[in-house]
N, C-alpha and C. Protein backbone atom coordinates (compact mmCIF):
# COMPACT_ATOMS: atom_id res chain seq x y z
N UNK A 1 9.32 15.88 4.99
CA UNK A 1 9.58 14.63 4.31
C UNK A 1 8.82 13.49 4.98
N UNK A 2 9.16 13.50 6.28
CA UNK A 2 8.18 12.11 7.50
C UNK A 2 6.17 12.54 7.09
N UNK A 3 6.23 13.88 6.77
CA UNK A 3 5.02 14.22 6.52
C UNK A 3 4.10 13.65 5.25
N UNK A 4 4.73 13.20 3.69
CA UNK A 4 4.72 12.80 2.99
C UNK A 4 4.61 11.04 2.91
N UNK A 5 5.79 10.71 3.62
CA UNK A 5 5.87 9.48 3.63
C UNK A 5 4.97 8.69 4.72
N UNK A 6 4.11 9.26 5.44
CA UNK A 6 2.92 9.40 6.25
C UNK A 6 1.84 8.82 5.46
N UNK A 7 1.47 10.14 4.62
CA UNK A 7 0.63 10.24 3.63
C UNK A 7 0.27 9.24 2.60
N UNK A 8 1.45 8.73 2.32
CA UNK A 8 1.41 7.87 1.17
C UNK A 8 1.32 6.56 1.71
N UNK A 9 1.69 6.03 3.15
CA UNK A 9 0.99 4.41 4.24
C UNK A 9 -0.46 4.79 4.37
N UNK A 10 -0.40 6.21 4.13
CA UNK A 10 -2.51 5.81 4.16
C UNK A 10 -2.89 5.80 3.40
N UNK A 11 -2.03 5.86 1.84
CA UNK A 11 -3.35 6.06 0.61
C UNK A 11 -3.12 4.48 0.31
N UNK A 12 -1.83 3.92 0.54
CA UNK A 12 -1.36 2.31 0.00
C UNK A 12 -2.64 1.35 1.33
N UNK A 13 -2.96 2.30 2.29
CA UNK A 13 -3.54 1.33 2.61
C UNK A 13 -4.65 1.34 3.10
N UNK A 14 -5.50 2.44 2.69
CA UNK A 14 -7.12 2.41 2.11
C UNK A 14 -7.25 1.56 0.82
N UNK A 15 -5.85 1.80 0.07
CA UNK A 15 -6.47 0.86 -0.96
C UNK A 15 -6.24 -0.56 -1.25
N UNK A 16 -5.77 -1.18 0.13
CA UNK A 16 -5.32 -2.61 0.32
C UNK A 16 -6.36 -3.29 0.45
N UNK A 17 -6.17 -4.56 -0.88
CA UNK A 17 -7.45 -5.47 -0.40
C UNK A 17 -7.91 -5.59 1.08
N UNK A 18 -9.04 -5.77 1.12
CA UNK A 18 -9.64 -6.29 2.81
C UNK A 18 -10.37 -7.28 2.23
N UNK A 19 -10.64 -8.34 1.29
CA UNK A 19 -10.60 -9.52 1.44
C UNK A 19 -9.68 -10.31 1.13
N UNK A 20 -10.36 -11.52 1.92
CA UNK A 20 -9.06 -12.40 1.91
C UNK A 20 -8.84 -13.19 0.25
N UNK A 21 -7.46 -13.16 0.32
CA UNK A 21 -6.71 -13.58 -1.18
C UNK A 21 -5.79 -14.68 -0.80
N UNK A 22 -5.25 -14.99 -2.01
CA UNK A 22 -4.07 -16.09 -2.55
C UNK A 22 -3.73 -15.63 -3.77
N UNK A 23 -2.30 -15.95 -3.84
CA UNK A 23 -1.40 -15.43 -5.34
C UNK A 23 -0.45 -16.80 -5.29
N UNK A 24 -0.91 -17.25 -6.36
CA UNK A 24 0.46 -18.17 -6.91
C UNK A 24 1.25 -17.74 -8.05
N UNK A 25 3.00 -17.58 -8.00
CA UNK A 25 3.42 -16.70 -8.89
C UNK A 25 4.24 -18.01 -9.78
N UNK A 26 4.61 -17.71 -10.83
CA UNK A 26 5.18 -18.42 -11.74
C UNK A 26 4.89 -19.88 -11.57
N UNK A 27 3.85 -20.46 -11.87
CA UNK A 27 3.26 -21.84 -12.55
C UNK A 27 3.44 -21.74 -13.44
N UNK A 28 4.39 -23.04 -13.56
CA UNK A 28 4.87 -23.38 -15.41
C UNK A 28 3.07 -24.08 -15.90
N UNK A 29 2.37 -23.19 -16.63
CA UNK A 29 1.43 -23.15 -17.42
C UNK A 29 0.90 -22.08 -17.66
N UNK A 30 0.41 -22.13 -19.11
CA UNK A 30 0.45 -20.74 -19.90
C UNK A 30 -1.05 -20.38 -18.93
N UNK A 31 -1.13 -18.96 -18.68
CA UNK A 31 -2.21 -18.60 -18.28
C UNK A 31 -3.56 -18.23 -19.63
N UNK A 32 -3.65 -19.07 -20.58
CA UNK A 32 -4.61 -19.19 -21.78
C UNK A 32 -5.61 -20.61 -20.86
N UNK A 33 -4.68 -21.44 -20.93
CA UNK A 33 -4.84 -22.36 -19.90
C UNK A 33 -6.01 -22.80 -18.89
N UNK A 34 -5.12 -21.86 -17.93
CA UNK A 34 -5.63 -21.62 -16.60
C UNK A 34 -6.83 -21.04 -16.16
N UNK A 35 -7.18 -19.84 -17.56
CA UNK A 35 -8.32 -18.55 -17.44
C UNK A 35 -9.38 -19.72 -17.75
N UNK A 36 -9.31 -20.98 -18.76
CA UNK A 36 -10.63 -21.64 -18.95
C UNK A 36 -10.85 -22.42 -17.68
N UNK A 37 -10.36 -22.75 -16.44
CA UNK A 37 -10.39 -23.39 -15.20
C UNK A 37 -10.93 -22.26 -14.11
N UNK A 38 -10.59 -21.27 -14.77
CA UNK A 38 -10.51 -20.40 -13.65
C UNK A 38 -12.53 -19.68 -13.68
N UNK A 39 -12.96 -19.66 -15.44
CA UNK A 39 -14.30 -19.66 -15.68
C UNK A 39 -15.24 -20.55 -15.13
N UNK A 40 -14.67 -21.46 -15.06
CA UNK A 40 -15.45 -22.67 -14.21
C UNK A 40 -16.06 -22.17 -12.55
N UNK A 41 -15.10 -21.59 -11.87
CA UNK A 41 -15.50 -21.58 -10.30
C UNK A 41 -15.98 -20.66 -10.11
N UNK A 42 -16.00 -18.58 -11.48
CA UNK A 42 -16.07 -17.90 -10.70
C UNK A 42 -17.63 -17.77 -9.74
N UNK A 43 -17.35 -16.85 -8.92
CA UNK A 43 -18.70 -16.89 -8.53
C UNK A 43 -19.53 -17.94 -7.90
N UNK A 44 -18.94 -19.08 -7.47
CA UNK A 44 -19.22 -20.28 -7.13
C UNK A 44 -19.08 -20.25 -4.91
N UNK A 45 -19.66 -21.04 -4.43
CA UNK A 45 -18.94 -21.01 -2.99
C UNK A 45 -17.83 -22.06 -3.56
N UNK A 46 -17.29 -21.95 -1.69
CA UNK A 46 -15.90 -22.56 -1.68
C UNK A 46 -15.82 -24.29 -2.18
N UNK A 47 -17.03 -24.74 -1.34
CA UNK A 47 -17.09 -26.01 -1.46
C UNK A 47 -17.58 -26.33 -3.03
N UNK A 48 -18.23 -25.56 -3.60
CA UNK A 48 -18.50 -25.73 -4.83
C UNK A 48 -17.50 -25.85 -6.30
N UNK A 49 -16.70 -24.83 -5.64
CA UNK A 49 -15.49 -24.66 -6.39
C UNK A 49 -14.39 -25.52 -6.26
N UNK A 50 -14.37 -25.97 -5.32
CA UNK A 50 -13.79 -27.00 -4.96
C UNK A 50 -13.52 -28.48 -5.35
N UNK A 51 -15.33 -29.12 -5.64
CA UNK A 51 -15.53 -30.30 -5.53
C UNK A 51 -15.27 -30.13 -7.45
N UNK A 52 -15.86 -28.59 -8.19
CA UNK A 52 -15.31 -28.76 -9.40
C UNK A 52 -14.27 -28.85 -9.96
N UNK A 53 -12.90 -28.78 -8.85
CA UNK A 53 -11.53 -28.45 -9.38
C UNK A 53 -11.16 -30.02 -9.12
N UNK A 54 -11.87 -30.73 -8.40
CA UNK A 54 -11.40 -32.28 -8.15
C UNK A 54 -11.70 -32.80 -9.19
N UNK A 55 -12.46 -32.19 -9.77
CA UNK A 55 -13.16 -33.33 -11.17
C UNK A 55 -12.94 -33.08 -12.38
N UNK A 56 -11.76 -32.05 -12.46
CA UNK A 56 -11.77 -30.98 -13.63
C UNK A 56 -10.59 -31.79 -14.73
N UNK A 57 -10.33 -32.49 -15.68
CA UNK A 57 -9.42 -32.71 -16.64
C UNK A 57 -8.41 -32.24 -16.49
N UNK A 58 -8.48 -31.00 -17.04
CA UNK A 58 -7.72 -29.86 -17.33
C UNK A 58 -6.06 -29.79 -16.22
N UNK A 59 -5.05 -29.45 -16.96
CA UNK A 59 -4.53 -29.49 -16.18
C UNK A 59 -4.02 -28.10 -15.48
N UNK A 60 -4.85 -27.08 -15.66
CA UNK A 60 -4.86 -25.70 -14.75
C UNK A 60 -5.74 -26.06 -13.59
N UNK A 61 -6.30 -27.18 -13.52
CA UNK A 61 -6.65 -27.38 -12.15
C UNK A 61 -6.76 -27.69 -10.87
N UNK A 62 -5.02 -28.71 -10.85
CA UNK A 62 -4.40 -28.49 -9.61
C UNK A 62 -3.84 -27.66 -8.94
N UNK A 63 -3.32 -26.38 -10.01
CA UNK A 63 -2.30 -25.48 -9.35
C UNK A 63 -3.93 -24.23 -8.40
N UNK A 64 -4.95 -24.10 -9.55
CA UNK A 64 -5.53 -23.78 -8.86
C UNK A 64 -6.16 -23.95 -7.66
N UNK A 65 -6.53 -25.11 -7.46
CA UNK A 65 -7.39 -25.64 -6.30
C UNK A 65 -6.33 -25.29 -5.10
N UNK A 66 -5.10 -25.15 -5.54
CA UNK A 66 -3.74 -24.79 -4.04
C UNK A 66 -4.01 -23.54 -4.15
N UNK A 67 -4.44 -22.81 -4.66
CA UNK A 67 -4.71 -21.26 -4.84
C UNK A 67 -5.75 -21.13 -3.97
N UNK A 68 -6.89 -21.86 -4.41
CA UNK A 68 -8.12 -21.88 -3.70
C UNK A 68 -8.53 -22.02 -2.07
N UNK A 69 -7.55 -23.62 -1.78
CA UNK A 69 -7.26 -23.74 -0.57
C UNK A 69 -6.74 -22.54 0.45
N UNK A 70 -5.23 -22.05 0.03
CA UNK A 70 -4.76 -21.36 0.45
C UNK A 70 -5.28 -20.01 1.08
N UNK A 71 -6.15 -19.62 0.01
CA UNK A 71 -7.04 -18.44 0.09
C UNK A 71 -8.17 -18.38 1.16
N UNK A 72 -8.76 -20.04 1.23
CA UNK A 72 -9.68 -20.24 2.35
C UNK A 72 -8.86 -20.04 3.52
N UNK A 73 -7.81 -20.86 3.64
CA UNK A 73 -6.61 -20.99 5.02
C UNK A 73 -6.62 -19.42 5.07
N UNK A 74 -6.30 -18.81 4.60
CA UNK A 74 -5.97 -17.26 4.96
C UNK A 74 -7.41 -16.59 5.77
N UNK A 75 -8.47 -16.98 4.86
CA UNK A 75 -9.41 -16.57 5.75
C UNK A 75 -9.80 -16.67 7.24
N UNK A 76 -9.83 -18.09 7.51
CA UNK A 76 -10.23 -18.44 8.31
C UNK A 76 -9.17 -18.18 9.60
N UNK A 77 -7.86 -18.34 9.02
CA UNK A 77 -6.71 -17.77 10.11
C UNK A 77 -6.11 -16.64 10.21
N UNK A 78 -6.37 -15.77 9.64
CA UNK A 78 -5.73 -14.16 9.46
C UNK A 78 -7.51 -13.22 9.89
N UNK A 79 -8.42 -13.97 9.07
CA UNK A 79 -9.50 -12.89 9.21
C UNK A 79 -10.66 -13.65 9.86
N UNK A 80 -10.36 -14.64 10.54
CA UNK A 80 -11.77 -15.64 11.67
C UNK A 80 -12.85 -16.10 10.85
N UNK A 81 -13.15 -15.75 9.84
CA UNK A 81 -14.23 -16.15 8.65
C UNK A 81 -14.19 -17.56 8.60
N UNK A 82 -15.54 -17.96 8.72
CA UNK A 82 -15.82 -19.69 8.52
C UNK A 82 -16.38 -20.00 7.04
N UNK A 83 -15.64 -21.13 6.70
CA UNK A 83 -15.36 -21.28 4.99
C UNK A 83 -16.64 -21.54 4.50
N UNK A 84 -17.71 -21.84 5.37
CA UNK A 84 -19.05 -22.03 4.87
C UNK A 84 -19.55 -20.65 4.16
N UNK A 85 -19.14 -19.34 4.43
CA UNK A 85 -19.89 -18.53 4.12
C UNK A 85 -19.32 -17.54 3.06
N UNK A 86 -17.97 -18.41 2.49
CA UNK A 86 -17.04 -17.78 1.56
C UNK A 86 -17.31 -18.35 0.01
N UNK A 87 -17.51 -17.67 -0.78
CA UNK A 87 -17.59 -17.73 -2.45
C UNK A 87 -16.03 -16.67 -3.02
N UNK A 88 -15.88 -17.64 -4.31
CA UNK A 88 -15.10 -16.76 -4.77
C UNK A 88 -15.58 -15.73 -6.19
N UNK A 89 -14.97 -14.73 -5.12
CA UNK A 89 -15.82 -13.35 -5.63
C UNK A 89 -14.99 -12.74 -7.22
N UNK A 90 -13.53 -13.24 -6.72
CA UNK A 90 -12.99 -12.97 -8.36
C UNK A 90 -11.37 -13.65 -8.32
N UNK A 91 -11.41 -13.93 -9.60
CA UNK A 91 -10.33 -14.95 -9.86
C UNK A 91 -9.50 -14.85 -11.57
N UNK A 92 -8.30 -14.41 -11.05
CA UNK A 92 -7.53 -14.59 -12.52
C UNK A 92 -6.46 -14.76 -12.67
N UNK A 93 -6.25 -15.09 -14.02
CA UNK A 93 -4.42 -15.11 -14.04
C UNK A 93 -4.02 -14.60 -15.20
N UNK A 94 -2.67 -14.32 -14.75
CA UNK A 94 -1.89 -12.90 -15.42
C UNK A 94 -0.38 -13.52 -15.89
N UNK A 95 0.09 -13.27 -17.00
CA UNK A 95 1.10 -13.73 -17.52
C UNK A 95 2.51 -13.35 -16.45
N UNK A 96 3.16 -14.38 -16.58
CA UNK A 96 4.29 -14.44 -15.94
C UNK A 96 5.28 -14.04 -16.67
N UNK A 97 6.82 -14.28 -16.22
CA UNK A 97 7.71 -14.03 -16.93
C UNK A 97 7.80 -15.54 -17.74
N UNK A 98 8.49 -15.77 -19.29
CA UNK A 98 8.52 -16.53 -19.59
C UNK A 98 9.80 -16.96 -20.28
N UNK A 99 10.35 -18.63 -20.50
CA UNK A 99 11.27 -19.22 -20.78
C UNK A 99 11.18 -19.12 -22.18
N UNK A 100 12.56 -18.35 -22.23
CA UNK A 100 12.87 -18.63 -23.60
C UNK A 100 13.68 -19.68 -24.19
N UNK A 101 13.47 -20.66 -25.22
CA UNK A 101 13.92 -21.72 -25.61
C UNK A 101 14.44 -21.75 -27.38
N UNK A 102 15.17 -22.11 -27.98
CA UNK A 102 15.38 -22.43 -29.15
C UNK A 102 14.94 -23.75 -29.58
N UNK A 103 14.41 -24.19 -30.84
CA UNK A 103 13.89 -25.05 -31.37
C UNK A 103 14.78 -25.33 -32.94
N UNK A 104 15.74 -25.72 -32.98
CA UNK A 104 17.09 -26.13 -34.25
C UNK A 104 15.98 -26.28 -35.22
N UNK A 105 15.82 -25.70 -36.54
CA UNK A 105 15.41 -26.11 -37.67
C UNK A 105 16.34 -26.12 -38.52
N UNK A 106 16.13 -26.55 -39.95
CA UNK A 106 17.08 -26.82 -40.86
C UNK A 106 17.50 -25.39 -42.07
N UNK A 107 18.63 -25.80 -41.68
CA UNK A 107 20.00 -24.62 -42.58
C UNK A 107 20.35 -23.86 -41.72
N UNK A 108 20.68 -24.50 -40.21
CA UNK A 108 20.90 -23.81 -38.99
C UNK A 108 20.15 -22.75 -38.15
N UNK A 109 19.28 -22.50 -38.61
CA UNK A 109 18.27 -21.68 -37.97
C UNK A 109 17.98 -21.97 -36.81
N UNK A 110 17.01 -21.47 -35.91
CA UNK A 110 16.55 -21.43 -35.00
C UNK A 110 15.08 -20.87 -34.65
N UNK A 111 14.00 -21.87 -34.47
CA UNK A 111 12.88 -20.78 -33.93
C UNK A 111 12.78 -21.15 -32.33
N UNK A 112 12.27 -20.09 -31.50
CA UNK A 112 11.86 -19.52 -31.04
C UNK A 112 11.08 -20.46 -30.34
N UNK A 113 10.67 -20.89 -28.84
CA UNK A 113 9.76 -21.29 -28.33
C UNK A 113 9.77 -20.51 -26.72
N UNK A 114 7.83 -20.04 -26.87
CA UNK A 114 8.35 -19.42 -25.19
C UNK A 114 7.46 -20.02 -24.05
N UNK A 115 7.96 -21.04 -23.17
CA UNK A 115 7.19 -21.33 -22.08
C UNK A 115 6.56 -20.65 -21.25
N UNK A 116 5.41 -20.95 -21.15
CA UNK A 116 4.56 -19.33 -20.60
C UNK A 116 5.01 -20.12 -19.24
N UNK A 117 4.45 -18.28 -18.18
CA UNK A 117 4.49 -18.78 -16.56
C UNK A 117 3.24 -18.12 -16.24
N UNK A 118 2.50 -18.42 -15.29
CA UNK A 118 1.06 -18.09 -14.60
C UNK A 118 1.32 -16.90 -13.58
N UNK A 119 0.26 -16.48 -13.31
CA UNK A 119 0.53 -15.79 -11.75
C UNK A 119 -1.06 -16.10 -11.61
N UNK A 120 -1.52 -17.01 -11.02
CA UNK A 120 -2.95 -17.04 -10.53
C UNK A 120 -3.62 -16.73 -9.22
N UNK A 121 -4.35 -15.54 -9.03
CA UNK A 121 -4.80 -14.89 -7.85
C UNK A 121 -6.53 -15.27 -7.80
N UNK A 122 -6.46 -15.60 -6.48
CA UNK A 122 -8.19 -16.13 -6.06
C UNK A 122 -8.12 -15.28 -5.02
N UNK A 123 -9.58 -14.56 -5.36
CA UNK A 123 -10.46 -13.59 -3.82
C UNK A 123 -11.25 -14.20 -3.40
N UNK A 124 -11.64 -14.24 -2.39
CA UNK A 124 -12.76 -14.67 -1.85
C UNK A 124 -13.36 -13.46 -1.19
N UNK A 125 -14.81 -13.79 -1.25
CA UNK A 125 -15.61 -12.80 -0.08
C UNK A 125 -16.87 -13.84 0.46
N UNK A 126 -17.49 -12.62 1.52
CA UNK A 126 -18.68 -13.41 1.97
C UNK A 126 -20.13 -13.08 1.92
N UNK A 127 -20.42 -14.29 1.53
CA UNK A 127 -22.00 -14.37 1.07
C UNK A 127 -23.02 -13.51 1.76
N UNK A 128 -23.39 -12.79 1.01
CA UNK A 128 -24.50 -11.36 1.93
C UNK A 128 -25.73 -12.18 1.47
N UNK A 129 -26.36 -12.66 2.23
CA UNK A 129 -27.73 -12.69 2.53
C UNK A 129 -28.69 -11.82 3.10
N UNK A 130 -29.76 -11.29 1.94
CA UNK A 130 -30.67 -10.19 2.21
C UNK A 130 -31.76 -10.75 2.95
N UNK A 131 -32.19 -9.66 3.56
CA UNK A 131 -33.57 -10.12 3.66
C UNK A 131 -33.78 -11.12 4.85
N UNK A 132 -32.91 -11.44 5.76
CA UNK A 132 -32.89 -12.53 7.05
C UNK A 132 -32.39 -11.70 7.97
């Protein structure tokens, strides 16, 4: 049985990210939202992505940029990586659980309204430069 349960801490953790991440779970905003904020940075460096989430309308773009941050902080203090050399390599968000609400219409009815929730996850990795 100890033999098994062995087995299965090494397969969970060959297949554990090894870059550094951030997860923000339930942000009240629909992740329809969020995915057009989230097109904006991919693939971008940090500082790049960054200075676009300061300037961004939208309002999926504060919760992200704490995603973003966070994800750098992790780097630099869990895995020594200096934020100069970090891009984000992939970024999305995934429906949450959501609020269900009633909306009174007339002859007593009721429709239906459902407040979406986010779960928005940012990776980062680091910039491979060939050829130097």
């Amino acid at each position: 049985m100890a033999g098994n349960m062995k087995k299965k801490a090494a397969r969970v953790e060959e297949r554990r990210e090894k870059r550094p991440y951030a997860v923000a779970k339930y942000i009240r905003i629909s992740p329809y939202k969020v995915r057009t904020v989230l097109d904006l940075i991919r693939g971008k460096s940090v500082q790049e992505a960054g200075a676009i989430l300061d300037n961004c309308p939208n309002g999926g773009a504060a919760p992200t940029k704490k995603v973003l941050m966070s994800a750098v902080a992790n780097a630099e203090h869990n895995r020594g990586m200096d934020r100069n050399d970090l891009y984000v390599a992939e970024c999305f968000a995934d429906g949450g659980t959501m609020l269900k609400r009633m909306q009174p219409v007339s002859k007593g009815r009721g429709h239906a309204i459902l407040k979406r929730t986010s779960h928005i996850t940012v990776i980062l990795d680091v910039k491979h430069t060939e050829g130097i």
